[in-house]
N, C-alpha and C. Protein backbone atom coordinates (compact mmCIF):
# COMPACT_ATOMS: atom_id res chain seq x y z
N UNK A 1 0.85 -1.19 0.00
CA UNK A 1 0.00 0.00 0.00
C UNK A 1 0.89 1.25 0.00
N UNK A 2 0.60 2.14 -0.83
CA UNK A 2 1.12 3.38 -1.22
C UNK A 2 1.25 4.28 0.12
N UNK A 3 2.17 4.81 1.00
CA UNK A 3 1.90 5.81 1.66
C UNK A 3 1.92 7.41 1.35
N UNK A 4 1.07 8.28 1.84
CA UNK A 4 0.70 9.70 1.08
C UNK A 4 0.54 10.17 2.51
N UNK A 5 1.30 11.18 2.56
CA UNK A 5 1.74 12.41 3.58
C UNK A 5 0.91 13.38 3.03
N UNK A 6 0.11 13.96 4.48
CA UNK A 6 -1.05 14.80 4.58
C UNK A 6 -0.11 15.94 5.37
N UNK A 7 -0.30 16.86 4.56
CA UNK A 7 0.87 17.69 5.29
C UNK A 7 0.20 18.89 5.47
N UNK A 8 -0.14 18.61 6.87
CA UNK A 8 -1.22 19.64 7.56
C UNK A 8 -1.46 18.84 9.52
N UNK A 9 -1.04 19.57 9.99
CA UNK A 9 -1.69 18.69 11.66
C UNK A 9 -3.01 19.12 12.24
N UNK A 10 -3.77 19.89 11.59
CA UNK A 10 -5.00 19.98 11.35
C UNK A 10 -5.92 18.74 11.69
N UNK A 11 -6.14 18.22 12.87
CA UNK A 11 -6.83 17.24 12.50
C UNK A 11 -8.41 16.64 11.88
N UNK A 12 -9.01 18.04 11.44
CA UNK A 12 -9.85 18.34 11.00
C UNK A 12 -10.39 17.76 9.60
N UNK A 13 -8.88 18.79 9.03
CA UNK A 13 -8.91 18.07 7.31
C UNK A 13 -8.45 16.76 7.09
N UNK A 14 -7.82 16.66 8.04
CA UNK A 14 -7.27 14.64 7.81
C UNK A 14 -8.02 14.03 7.75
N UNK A 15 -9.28 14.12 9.00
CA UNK A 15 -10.50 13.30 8.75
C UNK A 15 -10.99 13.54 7.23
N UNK A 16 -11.34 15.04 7.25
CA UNK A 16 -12.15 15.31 5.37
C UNK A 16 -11.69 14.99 4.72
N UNK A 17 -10.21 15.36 4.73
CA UNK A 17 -9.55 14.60 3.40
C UNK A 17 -9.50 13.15 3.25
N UNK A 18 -9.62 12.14 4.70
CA UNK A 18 -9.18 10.67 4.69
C UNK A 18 -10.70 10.18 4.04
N UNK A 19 -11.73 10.63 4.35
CA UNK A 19 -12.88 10.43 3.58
C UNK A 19 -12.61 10.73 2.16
N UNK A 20 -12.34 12.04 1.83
CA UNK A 20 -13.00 12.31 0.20
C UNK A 20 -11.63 11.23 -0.42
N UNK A 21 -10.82 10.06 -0.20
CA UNK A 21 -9.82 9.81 -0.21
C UNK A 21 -9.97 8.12 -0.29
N UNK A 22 -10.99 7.77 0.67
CA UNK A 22 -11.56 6.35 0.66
C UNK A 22 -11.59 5.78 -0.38
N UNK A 23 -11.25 4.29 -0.19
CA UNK A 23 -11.16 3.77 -1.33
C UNK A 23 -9.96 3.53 -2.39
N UNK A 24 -9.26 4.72 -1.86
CA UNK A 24 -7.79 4.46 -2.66
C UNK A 24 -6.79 3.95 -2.06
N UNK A 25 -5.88 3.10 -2.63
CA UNK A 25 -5.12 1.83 -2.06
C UNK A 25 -4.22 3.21 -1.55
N UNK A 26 -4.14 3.60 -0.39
CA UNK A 26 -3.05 4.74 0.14
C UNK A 26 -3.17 4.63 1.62
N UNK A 27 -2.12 4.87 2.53
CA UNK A 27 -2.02 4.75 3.71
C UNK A 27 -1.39 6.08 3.52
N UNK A 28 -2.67 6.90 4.50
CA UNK A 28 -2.52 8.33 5.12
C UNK A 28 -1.99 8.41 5.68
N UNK A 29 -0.16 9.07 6.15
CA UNK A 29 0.17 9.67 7.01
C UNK A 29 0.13 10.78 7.37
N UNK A 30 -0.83 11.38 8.61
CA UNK A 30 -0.87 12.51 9.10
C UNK A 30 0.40 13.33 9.94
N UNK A 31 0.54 14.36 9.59
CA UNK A 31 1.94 15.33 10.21
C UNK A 31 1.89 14.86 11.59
N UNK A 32 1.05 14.85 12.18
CA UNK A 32 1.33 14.18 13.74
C UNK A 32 1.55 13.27 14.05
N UNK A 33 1.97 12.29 12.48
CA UNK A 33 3.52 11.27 12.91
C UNK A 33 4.65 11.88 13.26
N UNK A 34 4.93 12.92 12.78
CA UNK A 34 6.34 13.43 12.92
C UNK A 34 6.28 14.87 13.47
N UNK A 35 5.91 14.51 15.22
CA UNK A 35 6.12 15.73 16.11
C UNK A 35 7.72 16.68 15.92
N UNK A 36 8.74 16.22 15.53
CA UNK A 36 9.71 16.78 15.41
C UNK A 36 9.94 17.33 14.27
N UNK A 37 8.57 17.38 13.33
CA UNK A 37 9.29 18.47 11.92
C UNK A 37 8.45 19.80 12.47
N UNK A 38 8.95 20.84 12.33
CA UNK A 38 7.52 22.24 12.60
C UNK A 38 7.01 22.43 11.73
N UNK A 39 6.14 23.02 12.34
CA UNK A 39 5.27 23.46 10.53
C UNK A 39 5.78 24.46 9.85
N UNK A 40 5.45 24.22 8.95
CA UNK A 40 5.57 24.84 7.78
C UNK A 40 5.35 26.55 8.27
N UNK A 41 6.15 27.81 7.57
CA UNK A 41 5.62 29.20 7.98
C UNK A 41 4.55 29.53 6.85
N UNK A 42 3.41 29.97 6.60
CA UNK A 42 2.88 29.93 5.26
C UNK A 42 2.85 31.12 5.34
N UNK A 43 3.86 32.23 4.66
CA UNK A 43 3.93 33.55 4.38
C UNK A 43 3.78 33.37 3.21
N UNK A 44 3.25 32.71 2.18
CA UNK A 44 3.46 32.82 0.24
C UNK A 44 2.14 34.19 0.07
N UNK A 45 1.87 34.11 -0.65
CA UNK A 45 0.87 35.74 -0.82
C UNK A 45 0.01 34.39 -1.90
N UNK A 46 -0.34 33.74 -1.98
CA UNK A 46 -1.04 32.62 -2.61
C UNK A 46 -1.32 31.67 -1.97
N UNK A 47 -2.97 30.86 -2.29
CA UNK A 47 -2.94 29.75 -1.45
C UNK A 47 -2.28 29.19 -2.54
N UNK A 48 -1.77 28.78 -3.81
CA UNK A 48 -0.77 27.73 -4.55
C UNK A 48 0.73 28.04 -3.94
N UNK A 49 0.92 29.00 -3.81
CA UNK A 49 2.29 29.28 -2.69
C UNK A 49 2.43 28.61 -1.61
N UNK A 50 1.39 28.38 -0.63
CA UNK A 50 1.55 28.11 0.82
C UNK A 50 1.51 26.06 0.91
N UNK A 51 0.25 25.99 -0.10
CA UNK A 51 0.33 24.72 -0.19
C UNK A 51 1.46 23.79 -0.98
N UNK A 52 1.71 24.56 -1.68
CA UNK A 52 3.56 23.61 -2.64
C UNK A 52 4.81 23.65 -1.55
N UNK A 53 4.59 24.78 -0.40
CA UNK A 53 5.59 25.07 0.30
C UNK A 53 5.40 24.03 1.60
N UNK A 54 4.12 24.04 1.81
CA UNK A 54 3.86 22.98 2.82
C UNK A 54 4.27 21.49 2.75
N UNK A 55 3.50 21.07 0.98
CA UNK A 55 4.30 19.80 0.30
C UNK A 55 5.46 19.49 0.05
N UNK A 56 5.86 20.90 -0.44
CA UNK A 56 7.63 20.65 -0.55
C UNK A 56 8.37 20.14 0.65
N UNK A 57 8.36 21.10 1.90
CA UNK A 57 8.66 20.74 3.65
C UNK A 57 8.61 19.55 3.97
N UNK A 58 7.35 18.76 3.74
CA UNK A 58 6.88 18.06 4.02
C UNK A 58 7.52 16.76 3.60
N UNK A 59 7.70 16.54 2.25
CA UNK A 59 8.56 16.17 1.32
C UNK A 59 10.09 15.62 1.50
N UNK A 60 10.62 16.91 1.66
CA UNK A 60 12.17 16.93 1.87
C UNK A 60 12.28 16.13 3.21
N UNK A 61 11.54 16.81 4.73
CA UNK A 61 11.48 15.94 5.87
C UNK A 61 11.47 14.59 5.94
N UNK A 62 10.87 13.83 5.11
CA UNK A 62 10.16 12.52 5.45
C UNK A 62 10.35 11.80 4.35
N UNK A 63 10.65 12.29 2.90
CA UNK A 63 11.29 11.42 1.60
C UNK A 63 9.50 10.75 1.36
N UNK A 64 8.22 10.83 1.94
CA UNK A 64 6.90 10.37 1.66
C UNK A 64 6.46 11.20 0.81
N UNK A 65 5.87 10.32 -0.57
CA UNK A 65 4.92 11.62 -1.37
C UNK A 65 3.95 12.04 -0.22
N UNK A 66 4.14 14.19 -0.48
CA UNK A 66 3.69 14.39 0.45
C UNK A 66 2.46 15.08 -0.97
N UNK A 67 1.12 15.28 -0.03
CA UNK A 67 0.13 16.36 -0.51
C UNK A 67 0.00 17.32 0.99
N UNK A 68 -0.76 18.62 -0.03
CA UNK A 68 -0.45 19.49 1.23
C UNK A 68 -2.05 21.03 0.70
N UNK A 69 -2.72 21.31 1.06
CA UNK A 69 -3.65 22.12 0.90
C UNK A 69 -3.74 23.67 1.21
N UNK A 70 -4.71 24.19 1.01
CA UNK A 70 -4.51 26.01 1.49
C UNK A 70 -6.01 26.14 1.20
N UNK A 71 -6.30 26.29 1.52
CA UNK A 71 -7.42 27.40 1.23
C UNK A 71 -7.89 28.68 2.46
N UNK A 72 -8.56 29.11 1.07
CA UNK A 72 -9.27 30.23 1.47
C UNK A 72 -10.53 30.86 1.48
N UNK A 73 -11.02 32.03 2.01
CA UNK A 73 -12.76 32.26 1.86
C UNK A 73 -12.60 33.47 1.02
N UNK A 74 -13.34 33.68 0.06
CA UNK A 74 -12.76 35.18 -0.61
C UNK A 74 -14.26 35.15 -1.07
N UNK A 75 -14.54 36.91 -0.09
CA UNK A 75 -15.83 37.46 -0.16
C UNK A 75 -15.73 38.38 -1.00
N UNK A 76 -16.85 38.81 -2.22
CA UNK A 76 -16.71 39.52 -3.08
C UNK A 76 -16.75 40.83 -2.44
N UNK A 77 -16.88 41.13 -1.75
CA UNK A 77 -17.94 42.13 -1.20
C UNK A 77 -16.61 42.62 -0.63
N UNK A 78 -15.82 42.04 -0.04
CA UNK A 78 -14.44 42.81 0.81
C UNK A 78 -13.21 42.41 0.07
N UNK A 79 -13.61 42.21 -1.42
CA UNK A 79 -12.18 42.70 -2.35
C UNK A 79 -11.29 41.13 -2.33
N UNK A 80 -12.54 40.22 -2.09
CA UNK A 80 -11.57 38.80 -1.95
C UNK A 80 -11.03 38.52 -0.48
N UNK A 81 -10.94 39.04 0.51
CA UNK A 81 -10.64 38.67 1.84
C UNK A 81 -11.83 38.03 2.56
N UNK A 82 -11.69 36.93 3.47
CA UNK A 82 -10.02 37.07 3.73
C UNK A 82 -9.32 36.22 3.47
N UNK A 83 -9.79 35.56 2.18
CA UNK A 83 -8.55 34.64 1.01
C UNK A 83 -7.33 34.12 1.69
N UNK A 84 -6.02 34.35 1.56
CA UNK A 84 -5.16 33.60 2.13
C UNK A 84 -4.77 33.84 3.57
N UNK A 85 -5.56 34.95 4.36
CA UNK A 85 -5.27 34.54 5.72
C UNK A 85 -6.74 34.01 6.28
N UNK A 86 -7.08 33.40 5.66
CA UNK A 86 -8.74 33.02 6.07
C UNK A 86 -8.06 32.16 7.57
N UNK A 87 -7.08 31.68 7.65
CA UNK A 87 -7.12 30.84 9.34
C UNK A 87 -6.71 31.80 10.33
N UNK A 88 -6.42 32.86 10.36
CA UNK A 88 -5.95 33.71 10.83
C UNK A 88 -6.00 35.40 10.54
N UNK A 89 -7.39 35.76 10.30
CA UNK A 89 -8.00 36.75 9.93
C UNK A 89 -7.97 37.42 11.14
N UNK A 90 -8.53 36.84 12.07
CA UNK A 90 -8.39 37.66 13.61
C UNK A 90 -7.19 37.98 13.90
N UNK A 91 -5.75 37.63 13.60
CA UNK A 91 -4.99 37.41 14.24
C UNK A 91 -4.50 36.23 14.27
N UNK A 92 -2.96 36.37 14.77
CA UNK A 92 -1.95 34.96 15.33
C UNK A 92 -2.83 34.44 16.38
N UNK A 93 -2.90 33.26 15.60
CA UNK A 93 -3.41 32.33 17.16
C UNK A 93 -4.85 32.47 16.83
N UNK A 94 -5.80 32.77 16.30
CA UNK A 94 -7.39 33.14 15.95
C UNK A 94 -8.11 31.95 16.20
N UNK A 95 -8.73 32.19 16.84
CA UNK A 95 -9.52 30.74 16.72
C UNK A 95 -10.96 31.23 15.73
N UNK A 96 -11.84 29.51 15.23
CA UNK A 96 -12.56 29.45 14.14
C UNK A 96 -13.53 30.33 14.59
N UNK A 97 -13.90 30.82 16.02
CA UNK A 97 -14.99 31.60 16.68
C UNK A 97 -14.28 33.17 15.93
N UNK A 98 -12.92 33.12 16.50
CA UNK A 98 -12.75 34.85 16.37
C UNK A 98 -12.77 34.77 15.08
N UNK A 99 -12.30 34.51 14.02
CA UNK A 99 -12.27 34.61 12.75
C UNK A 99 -13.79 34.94 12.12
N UNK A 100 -14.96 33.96 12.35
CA UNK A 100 -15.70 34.12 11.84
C UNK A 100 -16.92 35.79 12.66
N UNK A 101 -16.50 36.13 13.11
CA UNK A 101 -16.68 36.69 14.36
C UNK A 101 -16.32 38.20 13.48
N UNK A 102 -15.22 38.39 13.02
CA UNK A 102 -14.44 39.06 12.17
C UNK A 102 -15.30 39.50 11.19
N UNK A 103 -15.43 38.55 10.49
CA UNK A 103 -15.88 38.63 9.28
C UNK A 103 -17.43 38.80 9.49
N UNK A 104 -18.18 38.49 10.50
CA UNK A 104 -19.53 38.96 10.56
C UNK A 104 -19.74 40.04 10.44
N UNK A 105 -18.56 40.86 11.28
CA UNK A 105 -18.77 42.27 11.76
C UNK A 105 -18.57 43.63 10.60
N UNK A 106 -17.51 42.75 9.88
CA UNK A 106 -17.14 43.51 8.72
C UNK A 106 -18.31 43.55 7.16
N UNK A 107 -19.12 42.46 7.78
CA UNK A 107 -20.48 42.30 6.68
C UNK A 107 -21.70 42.69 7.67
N UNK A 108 -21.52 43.21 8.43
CA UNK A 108 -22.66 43.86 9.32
C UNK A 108 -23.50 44.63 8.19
N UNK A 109 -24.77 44.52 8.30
CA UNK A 109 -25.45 45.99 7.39
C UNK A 109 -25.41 45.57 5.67
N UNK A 110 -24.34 44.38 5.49
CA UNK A 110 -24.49 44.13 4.23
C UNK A 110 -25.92 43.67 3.37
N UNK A 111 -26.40 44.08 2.23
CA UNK A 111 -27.14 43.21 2.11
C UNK A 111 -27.19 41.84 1.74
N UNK A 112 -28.30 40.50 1.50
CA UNK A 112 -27.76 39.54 1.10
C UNK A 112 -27.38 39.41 -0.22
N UNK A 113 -27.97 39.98 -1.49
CA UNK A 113 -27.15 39.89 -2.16
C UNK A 113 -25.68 40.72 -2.65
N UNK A 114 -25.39 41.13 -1.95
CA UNK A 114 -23.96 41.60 -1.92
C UNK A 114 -22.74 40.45 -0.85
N UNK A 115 -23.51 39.67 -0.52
CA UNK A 115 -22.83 38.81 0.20
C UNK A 115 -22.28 37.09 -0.45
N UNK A 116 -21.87 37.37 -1.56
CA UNK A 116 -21.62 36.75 -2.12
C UNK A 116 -20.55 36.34 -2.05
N UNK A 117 -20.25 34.74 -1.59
CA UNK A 117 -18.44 34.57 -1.84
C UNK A 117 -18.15 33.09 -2.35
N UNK A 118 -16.82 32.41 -2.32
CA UNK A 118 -16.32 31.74 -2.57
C UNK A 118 -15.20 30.94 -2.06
N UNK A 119 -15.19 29.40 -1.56
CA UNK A 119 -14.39 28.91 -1.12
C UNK A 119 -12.66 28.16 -2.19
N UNK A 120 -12.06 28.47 -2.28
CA UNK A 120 -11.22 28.00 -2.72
C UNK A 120 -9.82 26.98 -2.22
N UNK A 121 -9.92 26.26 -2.80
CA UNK A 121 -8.77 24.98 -2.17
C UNK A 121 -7.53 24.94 -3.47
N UNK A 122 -6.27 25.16 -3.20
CA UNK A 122 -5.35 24.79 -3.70
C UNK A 122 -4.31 22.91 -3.12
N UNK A 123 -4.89 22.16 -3.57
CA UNK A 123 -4.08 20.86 -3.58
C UNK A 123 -2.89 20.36 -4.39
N UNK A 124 -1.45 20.83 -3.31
CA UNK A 124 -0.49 20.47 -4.00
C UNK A 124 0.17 18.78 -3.80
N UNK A 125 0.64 18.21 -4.56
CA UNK A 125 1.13 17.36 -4.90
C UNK A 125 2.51 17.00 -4.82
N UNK A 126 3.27 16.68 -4.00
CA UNK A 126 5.09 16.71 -4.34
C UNK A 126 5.24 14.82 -3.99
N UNK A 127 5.70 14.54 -5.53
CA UNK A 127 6.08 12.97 -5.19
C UNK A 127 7.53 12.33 -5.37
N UNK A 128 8.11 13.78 -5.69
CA UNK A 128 9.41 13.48 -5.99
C UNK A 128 10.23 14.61 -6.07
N UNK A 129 11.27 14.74 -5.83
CA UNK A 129 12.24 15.94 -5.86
C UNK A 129 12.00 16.57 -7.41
N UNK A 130 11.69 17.88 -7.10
CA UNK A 130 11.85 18.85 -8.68
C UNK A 130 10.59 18.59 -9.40
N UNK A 131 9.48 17.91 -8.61
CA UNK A 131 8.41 17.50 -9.50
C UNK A 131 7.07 17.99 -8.60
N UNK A 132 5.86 18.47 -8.82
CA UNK A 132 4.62 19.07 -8.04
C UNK A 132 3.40 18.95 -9.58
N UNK A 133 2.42 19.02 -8.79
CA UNK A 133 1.23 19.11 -9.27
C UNK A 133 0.12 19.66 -8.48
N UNK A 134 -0.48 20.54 -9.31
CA UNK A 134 -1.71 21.71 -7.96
C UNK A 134 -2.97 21.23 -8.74
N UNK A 135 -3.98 21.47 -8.00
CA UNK A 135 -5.47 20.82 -8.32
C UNK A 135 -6.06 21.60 -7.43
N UNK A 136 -7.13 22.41 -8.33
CA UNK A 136 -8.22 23.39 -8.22
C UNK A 136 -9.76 23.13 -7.34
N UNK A 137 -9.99 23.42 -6.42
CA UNK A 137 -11.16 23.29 -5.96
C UNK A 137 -12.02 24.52 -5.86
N UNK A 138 -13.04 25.09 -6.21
CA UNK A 138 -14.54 26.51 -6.16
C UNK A 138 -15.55 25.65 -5.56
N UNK A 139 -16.02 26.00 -4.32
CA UNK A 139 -17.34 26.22 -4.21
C UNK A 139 -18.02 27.86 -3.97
N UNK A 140 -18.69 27.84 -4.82
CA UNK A 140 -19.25 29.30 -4.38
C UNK A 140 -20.54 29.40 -3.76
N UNK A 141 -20.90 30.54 -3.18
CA UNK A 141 -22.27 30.38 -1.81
C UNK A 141 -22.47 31.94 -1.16
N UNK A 142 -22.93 31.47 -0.34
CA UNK A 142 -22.93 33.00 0.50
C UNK A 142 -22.33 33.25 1.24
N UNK A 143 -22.30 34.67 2.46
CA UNK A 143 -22.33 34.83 3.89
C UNK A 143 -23.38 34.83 4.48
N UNK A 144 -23.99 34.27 4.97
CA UNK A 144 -25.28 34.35 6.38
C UNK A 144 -24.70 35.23 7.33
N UNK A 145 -26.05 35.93 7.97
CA UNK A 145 -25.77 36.97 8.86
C UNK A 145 -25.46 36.29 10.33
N UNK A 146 -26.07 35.01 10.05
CA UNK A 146 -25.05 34.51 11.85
C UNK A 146 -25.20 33.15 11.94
N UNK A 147 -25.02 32.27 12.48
CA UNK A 147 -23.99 31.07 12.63
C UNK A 147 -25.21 30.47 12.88
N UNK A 148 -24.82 29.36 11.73
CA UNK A 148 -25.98 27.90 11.71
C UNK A 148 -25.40 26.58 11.95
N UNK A 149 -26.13 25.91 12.38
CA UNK A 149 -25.45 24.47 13.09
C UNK A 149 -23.74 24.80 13.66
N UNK A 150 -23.19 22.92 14.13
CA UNK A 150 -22.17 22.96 14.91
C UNK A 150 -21.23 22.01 14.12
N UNK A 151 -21.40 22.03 12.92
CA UNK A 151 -20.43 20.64 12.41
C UNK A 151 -19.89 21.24 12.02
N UNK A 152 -18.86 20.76 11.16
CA UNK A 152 -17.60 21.44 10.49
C UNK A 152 -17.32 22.16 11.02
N UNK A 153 -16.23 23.10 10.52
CA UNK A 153 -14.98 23.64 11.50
C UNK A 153 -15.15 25.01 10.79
N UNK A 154 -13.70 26.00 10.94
CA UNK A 154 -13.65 27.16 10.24
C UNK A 154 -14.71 28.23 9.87
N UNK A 155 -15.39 28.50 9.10
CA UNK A 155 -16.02 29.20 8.38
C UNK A 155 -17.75 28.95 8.00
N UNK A 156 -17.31 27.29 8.10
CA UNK A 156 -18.71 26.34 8.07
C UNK A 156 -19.80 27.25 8.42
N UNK A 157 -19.96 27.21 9.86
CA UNK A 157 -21.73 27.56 10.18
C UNK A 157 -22.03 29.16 9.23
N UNK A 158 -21.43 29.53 8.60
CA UNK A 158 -21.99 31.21 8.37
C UNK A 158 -21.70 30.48 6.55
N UNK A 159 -21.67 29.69 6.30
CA UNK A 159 -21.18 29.81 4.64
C UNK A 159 -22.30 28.53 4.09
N UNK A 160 -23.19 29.28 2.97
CA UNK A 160 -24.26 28.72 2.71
C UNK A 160 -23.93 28.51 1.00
N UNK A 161 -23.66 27.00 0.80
CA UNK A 161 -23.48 26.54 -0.53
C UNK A 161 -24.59 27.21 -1.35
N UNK A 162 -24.05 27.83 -2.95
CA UNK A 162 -25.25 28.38 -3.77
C UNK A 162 -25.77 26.60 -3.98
N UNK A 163 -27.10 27.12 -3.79
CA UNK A 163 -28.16 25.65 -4.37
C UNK A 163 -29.09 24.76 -3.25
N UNK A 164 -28.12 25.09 -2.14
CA UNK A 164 -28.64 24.13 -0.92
C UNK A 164 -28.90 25.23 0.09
N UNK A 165 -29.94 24.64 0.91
CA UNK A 165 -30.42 25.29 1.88
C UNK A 165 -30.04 24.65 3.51
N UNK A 166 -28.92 24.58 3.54
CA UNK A 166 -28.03 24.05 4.70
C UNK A 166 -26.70 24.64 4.60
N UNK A 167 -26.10 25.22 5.84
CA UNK A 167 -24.57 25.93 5.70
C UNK A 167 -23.50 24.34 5.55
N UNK A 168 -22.44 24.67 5.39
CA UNK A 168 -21.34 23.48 5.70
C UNK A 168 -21.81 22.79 7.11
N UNK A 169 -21.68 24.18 7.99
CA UNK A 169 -22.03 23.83 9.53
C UNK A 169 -23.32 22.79 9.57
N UNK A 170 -24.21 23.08 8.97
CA UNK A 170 -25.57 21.96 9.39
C UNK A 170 -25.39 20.68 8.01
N UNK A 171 -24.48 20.49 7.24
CA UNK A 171 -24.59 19.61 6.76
C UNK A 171 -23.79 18.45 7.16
N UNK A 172 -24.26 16.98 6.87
CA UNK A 172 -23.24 15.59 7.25
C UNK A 172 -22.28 16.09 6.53
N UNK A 173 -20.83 15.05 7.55
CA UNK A 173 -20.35 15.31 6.52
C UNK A 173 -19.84 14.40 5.08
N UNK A 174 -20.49 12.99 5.32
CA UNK A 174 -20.62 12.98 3.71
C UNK A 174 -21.48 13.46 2.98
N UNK A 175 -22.17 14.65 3.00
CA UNK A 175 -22.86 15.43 2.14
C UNK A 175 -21.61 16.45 1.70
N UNK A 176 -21.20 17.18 2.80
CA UNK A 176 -20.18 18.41 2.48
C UNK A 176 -19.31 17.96 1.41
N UNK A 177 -18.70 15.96 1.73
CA UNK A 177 -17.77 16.12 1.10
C UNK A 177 -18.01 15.59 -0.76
N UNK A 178 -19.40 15.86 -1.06
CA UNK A 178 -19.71 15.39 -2.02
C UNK A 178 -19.49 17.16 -2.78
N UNK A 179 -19.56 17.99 -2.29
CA UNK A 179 -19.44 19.39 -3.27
C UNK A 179 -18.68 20.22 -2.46
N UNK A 180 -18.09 20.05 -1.25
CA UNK A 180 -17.15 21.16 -1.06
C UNK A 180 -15.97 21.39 -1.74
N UNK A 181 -15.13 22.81 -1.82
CA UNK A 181 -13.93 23.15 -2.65
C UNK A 181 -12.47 22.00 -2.25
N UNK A 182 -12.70 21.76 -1.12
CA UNK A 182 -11.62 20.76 -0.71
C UNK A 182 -12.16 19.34 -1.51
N UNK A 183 -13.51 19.05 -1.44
CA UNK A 183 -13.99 17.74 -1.66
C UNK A 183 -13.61 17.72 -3.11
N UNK A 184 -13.38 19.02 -4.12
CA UNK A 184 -13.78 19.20 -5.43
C UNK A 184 -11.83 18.88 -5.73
N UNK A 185 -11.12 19.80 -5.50
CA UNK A 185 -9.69 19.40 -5.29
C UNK A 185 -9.38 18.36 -4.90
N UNK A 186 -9.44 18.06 -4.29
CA UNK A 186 -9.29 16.25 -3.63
C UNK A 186 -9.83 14.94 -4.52
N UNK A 187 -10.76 15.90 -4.93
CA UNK A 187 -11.27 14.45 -5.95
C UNK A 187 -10.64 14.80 -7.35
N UNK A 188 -10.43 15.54 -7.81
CA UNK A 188 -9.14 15.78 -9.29
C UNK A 188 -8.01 15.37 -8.75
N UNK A 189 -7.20 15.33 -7.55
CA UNK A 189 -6.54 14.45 -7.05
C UNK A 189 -6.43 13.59 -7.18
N UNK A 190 -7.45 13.00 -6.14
CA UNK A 190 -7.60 11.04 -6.57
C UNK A 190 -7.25 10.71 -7.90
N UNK A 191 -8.41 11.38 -8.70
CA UNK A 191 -8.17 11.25 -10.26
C UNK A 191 -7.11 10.77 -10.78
N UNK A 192 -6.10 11.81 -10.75
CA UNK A 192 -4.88 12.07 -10.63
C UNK A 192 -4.11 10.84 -10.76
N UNK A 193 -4.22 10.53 -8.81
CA UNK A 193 -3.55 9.33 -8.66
C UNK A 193 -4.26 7.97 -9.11
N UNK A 194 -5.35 7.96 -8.88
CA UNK A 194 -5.59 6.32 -9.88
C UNK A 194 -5.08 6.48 -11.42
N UNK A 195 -4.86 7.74 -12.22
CA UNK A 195 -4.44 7.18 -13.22
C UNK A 195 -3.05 6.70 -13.10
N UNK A 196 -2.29 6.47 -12.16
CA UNK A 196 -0.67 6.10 -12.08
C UNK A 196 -0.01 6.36 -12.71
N UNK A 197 0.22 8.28 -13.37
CA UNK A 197 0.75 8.73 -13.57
C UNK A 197 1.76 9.12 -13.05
N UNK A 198 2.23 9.10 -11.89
CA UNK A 198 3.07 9.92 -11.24
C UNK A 198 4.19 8.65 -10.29
């Protein structure tokens, strides 16, 4: 069995990703095998920056094809923010409360249709020295004016897929992971790798 380095200690997306992931002959190693590498700094001004830099790290550390992710929330309405610091919009150290908390306040008074945004996932790929591959994930949806259900993490309860009438937050999550931007990247992934190209 193939092993594939999840290069993120997030234990959040390991679960999402080890789901949208099922099924493929791969043994997930999560970064919190290897307490002694640090993370990654993600200063790139791109989520395709932060995530190749994460894979690359990840990579070089451990010699495991690593994959490695980024995303972001980019609201039309505030010029695309807060896109690549979406984990840390509040601040160093932000938790998913202050962040979203943030961003309520700054769409206070908005109307709903001006509240229009978009989730984006950059999935990088490093399986070999000098070699990467990135894979695109969009879901687009709204902002809600305040926080629905308790599932999912981040951004979830306030972000309402265009089409469905449930946020991330109130949906299962094998529903989420059938159309979210990670679920959508992840699965051109897989793709990817069952064709045994790489």
């Amino acid at each position: 069995m193939t092993r594939l380095l999840i290069a993120t200690h997030n234990k959040d997306k390991v679960e999402e990703i080890r789901g949208i992931l099922a099924g493929l002959h791969l043994s997930l190693v999560p970064m919190t095998d290897y307490p002694a590498i640090p993370q990654t700094l993600e200063d790139a001004d791109t989520l395709e920056g932060n995530a190749l830099k994460k894979a690359e790290e990840a990579f070089r550390a451990t010699s495991i094809p690593a994959a490695a992710d980024d995303t972001g929330l980019e609201v039309f309405y505030l010029n695309g923010e807060p896109g690549v610091f979406s984990s840390r919009y509040a601040g160093e150290g932000a938790t998913y409360a202050g962040n979203r908390r943030k961003l309520l306040s700054r769409l206070r008074g908005v109307p709903p249709r001006r509240r229009g945004a978009r989730f984006r996932t950059v999935v990088a790929f490093v399986p070999a020295n000098g070699t990467h591959y990135l894979f695109e994930g969009i879901c687009p949806g709204v902002i809600i004016e305040k926080e629905q259900g308790f599932g999912g993490f981040g951004y979830d309860p306030i972000f309402l897929p265009d089409g469905y009438a449930e946020t991330f937050g109130e949906m299962a999550l094998a529903q989420k992971n059938t159309l979210s931007h990670r679920a959508r990247a992840f699965q051109k992934f897989a793709e990817f790798l069952r064709q045994g190209k790489w």
